[in-house]
Protein backbone atom coordinates (compact mmCIF):
# COMPACT_ATOMS: atom_id res chain seq x y z
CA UNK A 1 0.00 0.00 0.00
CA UNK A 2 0.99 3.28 -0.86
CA UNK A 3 1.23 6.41 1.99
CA UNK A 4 -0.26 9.72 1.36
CA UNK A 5 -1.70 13.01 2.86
CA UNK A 6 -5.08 13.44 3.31
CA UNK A 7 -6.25 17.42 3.32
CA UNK A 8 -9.73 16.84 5.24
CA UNK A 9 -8.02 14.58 7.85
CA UNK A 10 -4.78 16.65 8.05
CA UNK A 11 -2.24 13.14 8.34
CA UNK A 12 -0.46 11.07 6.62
CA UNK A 13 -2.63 7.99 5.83
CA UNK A 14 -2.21 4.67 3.76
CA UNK A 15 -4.05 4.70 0.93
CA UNK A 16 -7.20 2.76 0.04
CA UNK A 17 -8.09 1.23 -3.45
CA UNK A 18 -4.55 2.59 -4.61
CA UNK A 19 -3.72 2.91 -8.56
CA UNK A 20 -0.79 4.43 -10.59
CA UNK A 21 -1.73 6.73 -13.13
CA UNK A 22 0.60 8.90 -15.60
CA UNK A 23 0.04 12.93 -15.02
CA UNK A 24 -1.32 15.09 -18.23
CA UNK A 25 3.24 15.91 -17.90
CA UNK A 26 4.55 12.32 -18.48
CA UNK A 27 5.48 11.98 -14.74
CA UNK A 28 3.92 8.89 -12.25
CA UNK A 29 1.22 9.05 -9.68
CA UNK A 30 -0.55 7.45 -7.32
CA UNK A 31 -4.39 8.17 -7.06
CA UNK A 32 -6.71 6.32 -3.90
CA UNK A 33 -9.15 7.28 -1.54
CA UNK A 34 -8.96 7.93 2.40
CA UNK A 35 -9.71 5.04 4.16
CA UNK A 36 -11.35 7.38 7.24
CA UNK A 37 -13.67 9.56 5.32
CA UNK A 38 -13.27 8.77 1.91
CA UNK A 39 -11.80 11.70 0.15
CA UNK A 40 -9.65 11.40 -2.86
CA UNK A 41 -5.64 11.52 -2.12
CA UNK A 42 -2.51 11.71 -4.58
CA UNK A 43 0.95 11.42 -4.51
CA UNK A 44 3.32 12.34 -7.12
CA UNK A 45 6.17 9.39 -7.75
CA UNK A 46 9.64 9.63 -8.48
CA UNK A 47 10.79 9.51 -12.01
């Protein structure tokens, strides 16, 4: 599972239903959803 901050919980969180998509710029993402209350998170990869 993949870590990331969530902005309505204000912490650090793993993420739920985690999958890596490719930003509009060529670079690596991962896009899941808060498992507390369910709001979308990202986090931007290394190259």
């Amino acid at each position: 599972m993949t870590e990331g901050y969530c902005v309505k919980c204000k912490a650090k969180k793993e993420m739920s239903s985690a999958k890596q998509v490719t930003m509009k710029n060529g670079r690596k993402a991962m896009k899941g959803k808060c498992p507390s209350c369910g709001t979308g998170m990202y986090r931007i990869l290394g190259k």
